[in-house]
ModelCIF file with pLDDT and N, C-alpha, C, O atoms, coordinates in Angstrom:
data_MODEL
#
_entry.id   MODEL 
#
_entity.id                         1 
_entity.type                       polymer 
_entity.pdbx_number_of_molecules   1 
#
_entity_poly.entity_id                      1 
_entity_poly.type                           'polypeptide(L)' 
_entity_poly.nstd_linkage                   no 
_entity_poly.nstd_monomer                   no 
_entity_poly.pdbx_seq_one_letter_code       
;(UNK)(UNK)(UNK)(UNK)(UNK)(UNK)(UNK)(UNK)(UNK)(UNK)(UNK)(UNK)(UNK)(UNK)(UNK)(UNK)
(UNK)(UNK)(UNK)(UNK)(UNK)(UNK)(UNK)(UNK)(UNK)(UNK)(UNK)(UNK)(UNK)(UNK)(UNK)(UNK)
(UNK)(UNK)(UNK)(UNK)(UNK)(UNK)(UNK)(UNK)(UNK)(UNK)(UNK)(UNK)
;
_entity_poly.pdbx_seq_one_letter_code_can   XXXXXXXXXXXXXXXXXXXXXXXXXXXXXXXXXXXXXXXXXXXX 
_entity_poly.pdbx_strand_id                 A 
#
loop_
_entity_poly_seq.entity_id 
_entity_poly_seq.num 
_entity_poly_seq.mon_id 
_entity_poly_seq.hetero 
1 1  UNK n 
1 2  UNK n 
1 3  UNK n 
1 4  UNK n 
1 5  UNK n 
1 6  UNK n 
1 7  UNK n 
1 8  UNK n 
1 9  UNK n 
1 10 UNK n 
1 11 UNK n 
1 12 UNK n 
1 13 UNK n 
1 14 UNK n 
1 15 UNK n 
1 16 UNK n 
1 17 UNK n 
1 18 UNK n 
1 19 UNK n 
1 20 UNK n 
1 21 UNK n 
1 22 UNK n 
1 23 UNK n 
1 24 UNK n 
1 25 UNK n 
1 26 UNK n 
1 27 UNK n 
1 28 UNK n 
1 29 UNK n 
1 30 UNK n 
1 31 UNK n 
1 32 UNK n 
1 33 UNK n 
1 34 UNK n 
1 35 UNK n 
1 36 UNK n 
1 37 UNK n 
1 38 UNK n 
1 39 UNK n 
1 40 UNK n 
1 41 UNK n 
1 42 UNK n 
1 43 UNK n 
1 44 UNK n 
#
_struct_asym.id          A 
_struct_asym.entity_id   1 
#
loop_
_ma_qa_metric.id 
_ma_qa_metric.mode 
_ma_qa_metric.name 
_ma_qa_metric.software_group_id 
_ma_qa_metric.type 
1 global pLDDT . pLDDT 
2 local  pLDDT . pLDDT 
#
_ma_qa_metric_global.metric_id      1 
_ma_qa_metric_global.metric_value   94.41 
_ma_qa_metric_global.model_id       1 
_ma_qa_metric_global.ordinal_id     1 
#
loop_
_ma_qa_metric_local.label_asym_id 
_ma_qa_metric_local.label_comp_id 
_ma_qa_metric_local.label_seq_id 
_ma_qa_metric_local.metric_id 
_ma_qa_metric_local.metric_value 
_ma_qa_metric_local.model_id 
_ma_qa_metric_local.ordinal_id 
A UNK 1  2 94.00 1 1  
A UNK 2  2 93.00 1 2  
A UNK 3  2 93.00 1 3  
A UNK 4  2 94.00 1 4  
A UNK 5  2 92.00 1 5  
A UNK 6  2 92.00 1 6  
A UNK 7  2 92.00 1 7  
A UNK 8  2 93.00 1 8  
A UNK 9  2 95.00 1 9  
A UNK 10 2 94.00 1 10 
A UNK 11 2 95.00 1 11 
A UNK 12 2 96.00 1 12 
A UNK 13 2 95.00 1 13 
A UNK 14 2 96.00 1 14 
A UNK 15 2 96.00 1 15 
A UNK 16 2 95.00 1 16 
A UNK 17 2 94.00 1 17 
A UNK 18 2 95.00 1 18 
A UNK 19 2 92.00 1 19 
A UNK 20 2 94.00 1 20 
A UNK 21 2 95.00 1 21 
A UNK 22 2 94.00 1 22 
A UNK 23 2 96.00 1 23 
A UNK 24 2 97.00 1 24 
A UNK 25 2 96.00 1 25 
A UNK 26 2 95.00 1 26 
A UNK 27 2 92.00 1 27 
A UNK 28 2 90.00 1 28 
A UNK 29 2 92.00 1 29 
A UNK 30 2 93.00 1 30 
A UNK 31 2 95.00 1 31 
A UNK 32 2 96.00 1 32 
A UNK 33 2 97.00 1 33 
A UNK 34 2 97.00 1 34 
A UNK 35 2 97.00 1 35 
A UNK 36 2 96.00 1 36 
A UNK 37 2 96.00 1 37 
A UNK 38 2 92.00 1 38 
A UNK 39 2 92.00 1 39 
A UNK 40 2 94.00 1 40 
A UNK 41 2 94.00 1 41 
A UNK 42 2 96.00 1 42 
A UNK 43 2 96.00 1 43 
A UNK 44 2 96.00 1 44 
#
loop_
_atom_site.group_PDB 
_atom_site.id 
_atom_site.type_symbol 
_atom_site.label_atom_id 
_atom_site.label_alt_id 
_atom_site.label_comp_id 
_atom_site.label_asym_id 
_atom_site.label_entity_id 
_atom_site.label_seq_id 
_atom_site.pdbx_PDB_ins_code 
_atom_site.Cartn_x 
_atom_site.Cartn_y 
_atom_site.Cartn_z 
_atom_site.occupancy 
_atom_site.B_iso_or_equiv 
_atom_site.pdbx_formal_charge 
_atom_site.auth_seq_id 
_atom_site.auth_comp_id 
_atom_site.auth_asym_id 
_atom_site.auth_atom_id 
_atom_site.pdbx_PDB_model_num 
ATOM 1   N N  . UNK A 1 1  ? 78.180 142.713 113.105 1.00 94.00 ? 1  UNK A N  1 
ATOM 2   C CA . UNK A 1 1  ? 77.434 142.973 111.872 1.00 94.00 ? 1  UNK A CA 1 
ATOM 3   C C  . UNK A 1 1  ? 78.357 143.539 110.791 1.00 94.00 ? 1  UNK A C  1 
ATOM 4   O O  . UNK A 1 1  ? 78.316 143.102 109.641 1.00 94.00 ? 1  UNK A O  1 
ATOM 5   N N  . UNK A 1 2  ? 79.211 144.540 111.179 1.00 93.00 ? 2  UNK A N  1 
ATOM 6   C CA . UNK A 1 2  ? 80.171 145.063 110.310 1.00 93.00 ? 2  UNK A CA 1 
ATOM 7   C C  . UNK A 1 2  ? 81.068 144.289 109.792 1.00 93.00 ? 2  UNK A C  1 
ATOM 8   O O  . UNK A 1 2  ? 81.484 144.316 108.633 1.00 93.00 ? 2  UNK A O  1 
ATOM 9   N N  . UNK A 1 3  ? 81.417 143.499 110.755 1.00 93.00 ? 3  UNK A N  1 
ATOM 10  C CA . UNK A 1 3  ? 82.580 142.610 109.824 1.00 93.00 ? 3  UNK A CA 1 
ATOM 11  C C  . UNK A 1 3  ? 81.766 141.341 109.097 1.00 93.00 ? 3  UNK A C  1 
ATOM 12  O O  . UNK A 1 3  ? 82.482 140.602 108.421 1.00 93.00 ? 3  UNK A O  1 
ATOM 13  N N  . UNK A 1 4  ? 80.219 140.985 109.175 1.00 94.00 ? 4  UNK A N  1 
ATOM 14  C CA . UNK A 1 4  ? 79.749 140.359 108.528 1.00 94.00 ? 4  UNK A CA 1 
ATOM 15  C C  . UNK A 1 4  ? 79.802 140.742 106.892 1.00 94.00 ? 4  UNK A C  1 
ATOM 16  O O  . UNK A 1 4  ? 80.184 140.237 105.836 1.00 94.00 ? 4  UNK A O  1 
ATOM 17  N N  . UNK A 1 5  ? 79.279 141.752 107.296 1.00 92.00 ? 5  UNK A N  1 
ATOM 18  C CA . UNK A 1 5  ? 79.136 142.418 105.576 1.00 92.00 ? 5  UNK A CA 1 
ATOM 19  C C  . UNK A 1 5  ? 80.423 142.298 104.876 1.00 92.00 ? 5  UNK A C  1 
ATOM 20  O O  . UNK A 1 5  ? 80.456 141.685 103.809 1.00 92.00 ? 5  UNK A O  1 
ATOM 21  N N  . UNK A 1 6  ? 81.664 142.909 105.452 1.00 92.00 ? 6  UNK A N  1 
ATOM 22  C CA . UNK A 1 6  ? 82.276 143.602 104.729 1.00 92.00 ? 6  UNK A CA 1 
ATOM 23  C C  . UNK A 1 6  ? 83.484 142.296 104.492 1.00 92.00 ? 6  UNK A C  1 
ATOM 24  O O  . UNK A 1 6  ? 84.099 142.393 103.430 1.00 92.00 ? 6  UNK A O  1 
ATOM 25  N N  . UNK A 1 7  ? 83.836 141.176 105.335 1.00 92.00 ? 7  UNK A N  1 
ATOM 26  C CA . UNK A 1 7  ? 84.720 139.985 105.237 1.00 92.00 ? 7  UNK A CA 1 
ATOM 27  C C  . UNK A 1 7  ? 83.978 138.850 105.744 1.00 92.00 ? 7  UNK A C  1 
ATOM 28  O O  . UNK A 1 7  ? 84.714 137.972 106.195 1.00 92.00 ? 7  UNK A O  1 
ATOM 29  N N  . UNK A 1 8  ? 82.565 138.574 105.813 1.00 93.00 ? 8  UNK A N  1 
ATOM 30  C CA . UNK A 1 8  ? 81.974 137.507 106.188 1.00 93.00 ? 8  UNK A CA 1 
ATOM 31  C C  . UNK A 1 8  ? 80.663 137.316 104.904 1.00 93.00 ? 8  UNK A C  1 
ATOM 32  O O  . UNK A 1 8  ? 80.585 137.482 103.687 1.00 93.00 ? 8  UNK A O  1 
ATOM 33  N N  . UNK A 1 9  ? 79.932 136.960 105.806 1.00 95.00 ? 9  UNK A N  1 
ATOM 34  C CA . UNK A 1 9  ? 78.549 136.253 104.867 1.00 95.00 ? 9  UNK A CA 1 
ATOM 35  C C  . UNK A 1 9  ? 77.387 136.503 105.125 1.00 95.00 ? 9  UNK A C  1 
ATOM 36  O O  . UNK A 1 9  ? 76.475 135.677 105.088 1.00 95.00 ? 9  UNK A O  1 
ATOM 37  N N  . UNK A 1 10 ? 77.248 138.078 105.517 1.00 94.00 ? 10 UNK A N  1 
ATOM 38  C CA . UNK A 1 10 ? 76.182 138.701 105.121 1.00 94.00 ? 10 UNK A CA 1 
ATOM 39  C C  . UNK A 1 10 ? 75.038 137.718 106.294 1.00 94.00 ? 10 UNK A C  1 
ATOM 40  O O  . UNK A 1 10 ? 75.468 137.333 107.381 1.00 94.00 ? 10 UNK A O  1 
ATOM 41  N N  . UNK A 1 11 ? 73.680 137.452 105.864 1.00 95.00 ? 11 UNK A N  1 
ATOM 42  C CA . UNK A 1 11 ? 72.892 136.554 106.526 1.00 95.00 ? 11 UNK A CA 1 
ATOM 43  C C  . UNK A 1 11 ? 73.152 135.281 106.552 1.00 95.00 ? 11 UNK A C  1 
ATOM 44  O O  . UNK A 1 11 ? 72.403 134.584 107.235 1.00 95.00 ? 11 UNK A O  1 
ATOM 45  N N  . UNK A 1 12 ? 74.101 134.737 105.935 1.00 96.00 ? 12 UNK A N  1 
ATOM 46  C CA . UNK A 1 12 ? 74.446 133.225 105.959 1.00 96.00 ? 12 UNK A CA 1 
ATOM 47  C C  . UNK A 1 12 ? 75.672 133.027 107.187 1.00 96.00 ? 12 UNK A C  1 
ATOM 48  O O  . UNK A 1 12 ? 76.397 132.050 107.378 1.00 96.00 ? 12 UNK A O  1 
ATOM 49  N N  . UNK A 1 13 ? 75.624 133.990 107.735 1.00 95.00 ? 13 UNK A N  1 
ATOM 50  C CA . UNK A 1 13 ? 77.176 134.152 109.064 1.00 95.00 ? 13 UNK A CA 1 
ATOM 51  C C  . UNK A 1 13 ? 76.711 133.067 109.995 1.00 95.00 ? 13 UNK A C  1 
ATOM 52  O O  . UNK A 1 13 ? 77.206 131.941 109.955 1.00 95.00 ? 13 UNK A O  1 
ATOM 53  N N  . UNK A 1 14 ? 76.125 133.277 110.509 1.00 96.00 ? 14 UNK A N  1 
ATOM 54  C CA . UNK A 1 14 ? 75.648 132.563 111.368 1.00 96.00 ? 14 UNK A CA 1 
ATOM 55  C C  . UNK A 1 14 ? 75.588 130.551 111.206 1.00 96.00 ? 14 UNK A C  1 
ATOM 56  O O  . UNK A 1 14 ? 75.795 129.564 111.911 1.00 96.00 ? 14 UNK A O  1 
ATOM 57  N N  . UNK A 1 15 ? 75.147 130.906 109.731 1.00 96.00 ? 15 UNK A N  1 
ATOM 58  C CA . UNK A 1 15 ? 75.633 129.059 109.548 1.00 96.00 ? 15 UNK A CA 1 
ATOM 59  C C  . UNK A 1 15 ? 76.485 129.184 109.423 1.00 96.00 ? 15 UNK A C  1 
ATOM 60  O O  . UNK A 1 15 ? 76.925 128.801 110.507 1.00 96.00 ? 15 UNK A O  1 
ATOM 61  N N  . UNK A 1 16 ? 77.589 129.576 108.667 1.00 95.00 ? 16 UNK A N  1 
ATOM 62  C CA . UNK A 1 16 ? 78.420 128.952 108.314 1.00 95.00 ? 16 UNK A CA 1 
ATOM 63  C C  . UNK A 1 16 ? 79.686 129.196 109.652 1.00 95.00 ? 16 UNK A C  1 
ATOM 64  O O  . UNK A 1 16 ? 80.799 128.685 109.529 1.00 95.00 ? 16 UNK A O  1 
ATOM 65  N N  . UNK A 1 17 ? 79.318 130.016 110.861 1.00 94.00 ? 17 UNK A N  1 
ATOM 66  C CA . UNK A 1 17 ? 79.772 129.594 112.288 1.00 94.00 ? 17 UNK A CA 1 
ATOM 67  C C  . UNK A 1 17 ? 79.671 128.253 113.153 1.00 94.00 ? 17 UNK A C  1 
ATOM 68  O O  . UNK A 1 17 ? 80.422 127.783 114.008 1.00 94.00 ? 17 UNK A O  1 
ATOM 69  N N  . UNK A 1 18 ? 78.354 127.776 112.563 1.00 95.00 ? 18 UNK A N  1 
ATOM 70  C CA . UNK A 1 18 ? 77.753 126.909 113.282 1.00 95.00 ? 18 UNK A CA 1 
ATOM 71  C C  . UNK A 1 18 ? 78.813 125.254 113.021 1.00 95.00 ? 18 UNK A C  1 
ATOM 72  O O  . UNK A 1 18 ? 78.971 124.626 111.974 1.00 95.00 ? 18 UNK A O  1 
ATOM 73  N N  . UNK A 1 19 ? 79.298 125.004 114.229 1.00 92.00 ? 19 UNK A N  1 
ATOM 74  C CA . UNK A 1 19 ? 80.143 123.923 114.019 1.00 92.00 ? 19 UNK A CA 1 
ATOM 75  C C  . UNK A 1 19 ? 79.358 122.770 114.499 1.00 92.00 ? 19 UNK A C  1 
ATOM 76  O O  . UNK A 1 19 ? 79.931 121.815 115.022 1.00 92.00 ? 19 UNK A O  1 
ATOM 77  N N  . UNK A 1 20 ? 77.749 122.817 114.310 1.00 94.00 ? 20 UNK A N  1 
ATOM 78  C CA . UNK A 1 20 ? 76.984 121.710 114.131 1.00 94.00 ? 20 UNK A CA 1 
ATOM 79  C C  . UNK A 1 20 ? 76.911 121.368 112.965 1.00 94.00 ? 20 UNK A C  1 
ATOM 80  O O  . UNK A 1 20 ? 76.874 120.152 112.774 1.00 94.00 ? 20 UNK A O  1 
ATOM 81  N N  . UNK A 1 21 ? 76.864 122.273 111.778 1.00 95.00 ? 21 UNK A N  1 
ATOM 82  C CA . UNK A 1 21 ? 76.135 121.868 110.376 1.00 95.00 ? 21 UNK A CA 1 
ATOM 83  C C  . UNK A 1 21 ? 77.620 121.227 109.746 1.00 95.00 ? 21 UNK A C  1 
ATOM 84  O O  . UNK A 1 21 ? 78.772 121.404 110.142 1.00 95.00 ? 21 UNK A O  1 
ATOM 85  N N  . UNK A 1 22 ? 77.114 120.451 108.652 1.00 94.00 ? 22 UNK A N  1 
ATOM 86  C CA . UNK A 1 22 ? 78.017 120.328 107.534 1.00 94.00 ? 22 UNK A CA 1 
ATOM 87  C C  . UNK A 1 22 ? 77.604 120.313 106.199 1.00 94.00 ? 22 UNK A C  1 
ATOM 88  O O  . UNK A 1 22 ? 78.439 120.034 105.339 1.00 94.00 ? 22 UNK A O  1 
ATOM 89  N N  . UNK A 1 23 ? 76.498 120.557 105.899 1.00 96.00 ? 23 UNK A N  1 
ATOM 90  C CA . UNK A 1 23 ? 76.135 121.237 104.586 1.00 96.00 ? 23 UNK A CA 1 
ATOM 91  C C  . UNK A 1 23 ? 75.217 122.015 104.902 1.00 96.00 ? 23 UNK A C  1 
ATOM 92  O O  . UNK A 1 23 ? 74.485 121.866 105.881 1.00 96.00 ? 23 UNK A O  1 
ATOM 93  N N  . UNK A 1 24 ? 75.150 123.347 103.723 1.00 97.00 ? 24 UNK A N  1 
ATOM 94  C CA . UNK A 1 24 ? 74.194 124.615 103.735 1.00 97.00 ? 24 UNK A CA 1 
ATOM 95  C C  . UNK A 1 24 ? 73.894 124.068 102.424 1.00 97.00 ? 24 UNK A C  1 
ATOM 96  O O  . UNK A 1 24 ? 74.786 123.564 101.742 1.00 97.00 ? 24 UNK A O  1 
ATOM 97  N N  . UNK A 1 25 ? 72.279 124.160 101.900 1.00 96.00 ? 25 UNK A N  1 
ATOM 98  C CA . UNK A 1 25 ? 72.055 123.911 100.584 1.00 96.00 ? 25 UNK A CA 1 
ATOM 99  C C  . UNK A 1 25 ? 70.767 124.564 100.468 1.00 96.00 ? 25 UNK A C  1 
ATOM 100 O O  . UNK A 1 25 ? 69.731 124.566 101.135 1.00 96.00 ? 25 UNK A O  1 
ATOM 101 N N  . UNK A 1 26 ? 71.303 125.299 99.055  1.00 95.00 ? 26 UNK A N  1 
ATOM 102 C CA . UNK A 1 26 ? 69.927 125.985 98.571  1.00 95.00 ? 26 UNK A CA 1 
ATOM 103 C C  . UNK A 1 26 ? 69.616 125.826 97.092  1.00 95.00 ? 26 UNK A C  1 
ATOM 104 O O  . UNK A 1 26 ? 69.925 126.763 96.356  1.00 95.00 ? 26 UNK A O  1 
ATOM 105 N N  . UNK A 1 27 ? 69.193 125.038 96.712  1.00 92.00 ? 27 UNK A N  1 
ATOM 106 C CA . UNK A 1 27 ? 68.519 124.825 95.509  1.00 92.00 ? 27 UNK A CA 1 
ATOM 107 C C  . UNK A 1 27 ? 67.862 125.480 94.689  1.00 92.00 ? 27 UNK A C  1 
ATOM 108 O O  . UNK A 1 27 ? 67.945 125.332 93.470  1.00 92.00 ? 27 UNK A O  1 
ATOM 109 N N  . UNK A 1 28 ? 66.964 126.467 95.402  1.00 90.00 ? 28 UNK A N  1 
ATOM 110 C CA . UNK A 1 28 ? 66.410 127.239 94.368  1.00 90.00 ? 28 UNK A CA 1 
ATOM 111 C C  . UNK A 1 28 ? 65.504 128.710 94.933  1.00 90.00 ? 28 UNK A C  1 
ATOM 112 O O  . UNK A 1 28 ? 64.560 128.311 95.615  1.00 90.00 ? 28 UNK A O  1 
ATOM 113 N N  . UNK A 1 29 ? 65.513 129.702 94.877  1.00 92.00 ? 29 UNK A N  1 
ATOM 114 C CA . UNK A 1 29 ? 64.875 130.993 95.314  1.00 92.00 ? 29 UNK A CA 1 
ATOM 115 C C  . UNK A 1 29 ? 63.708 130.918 96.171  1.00 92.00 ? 29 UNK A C  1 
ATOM 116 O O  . UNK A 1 29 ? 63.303 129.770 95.987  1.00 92.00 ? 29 UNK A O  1 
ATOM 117 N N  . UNK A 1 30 ? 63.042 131.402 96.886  1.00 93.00 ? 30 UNK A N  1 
ATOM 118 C CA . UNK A 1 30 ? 61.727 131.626 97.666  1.00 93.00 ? 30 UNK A CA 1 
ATOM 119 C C  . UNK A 1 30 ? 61.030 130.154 98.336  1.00 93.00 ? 30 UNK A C  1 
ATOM 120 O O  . UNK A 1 30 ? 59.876 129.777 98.541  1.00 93.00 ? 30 UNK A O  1 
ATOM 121 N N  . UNK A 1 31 ? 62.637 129.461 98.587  1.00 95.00 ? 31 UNK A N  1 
ATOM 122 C CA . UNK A 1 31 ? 62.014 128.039 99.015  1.00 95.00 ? 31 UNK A CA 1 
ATOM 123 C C  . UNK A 1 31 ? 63.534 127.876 100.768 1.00 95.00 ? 31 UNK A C  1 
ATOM 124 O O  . UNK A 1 31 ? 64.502 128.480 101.230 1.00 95.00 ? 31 UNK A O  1 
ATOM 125 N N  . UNK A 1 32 ? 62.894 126.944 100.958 1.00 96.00 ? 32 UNK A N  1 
ATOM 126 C CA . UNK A 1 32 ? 63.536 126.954 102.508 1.00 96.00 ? 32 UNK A CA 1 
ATOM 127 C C  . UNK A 1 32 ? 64.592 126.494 102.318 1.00 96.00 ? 32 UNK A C  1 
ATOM 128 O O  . UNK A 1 32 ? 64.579 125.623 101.448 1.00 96.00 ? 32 UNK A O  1 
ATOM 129 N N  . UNK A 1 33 ? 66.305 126.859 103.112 1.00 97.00 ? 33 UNK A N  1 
ATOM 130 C CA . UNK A 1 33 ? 67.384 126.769 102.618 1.00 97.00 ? 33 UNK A CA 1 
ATOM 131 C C  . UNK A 1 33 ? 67.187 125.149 103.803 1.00 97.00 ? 33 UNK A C  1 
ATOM 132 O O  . UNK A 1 33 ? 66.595 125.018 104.874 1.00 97.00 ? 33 UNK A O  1 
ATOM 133 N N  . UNK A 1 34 ? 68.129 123.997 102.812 1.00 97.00 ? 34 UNK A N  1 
ATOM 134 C CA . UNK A 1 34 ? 68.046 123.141 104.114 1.00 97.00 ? 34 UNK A CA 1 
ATOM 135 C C  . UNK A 1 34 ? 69.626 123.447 104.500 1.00 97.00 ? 34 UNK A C  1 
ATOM 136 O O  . UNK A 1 34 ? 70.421 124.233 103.984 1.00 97.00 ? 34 UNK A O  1 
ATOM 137 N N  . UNK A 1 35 ? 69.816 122.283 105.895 1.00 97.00 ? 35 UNK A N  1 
ATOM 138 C CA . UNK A 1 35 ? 71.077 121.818 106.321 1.00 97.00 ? 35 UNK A CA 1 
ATOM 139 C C  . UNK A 1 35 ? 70.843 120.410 106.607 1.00 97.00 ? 35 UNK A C  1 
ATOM 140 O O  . UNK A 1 35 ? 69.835 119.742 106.833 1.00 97.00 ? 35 UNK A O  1 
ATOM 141 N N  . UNK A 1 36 ? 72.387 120.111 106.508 1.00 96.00 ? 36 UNK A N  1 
ATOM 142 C CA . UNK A 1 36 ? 72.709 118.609 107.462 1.00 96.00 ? 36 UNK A CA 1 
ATOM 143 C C  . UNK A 1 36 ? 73.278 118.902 108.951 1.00 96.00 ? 36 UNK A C  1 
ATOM 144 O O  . UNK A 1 36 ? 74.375 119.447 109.079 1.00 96.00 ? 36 UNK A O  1 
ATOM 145 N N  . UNK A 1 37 ? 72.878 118.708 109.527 1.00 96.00 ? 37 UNK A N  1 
ATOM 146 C CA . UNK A 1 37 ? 72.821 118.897 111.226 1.00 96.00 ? 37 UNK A CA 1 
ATOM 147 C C  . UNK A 1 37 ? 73.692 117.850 111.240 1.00 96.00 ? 37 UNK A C  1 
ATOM 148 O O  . UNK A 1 37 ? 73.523 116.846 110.549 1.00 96.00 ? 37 UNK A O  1 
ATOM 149 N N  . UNK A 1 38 ? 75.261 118.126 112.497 1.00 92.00 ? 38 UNK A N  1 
ATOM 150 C CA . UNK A 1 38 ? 75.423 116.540 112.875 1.00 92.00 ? 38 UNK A CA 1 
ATOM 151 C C  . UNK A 1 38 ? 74.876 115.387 113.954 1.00 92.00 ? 38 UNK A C  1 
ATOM 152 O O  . UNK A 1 38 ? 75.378 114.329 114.334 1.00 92.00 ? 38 UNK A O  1 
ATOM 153 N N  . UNK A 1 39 ? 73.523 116.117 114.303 1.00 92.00 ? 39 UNK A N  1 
ATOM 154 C CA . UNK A 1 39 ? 72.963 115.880 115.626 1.00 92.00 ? 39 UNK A CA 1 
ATOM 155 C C  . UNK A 1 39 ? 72.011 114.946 114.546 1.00 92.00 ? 39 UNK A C  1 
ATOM 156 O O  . UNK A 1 39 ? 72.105 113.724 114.434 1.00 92.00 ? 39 UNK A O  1 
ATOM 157 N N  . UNK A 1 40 ? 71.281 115.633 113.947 1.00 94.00 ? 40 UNK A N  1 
ATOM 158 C CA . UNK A 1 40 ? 69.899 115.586 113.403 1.00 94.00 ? 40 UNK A CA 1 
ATOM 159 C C  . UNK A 1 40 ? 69.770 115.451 112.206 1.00 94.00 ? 40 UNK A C  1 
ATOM 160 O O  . UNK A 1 40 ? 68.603 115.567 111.834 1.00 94.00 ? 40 UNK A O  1 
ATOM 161 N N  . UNK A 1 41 ? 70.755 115.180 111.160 1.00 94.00 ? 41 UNK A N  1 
ATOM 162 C CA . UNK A 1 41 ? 70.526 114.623 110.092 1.00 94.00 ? 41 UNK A CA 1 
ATOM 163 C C  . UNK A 1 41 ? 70.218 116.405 108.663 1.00 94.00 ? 41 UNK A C  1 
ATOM 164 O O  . UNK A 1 41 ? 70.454 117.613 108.678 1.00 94.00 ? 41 UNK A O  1 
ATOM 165 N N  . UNK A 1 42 ? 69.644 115.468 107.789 1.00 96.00 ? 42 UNK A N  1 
ATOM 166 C CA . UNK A 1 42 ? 69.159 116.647 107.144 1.00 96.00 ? 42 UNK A CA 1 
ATOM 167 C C  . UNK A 1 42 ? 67.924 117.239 107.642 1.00 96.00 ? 42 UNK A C  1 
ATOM 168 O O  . UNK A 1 42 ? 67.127 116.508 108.229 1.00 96.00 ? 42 UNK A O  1 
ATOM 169 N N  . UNK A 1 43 ? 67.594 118.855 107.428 1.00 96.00 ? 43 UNK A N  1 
ATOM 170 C CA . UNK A 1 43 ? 66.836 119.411 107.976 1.00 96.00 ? 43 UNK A CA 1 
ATOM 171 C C  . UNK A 1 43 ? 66.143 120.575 106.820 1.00 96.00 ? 43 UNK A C  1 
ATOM 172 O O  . UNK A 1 43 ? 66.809 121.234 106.022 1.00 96.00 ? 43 UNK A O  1 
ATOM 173 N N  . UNK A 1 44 ? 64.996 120.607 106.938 1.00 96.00 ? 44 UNK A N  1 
ATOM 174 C CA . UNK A 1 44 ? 64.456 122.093 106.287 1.00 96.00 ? 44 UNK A CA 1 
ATOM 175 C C  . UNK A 1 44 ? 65.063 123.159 107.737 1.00 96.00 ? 44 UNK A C  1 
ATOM 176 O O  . UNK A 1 44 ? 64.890 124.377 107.722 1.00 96.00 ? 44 UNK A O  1 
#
């Protein structure tokens, strides 16, 4: 958690670990962040 905050990405750590995804996309506030999965395509 500590090194999230302070040299990582906060709540986004976790994707951007994830060596399934290849895009994180967020378009716009109080709406669902999607991804592209390489399994599964794009995803909410």
């Amino acid at each position: 958690v500590v090194k999230s905050e302070v040299i990582g990405y906060s709540w986004l750590e976790p994707l951007i670990r994830d060596e399934h995804l290849e895009d994180i996309q967020c378009f716009k506030a109080n709406t669902p962040i999607k991804v592209t999965h390489r399994d599964y395509g794009l995803m909410r």
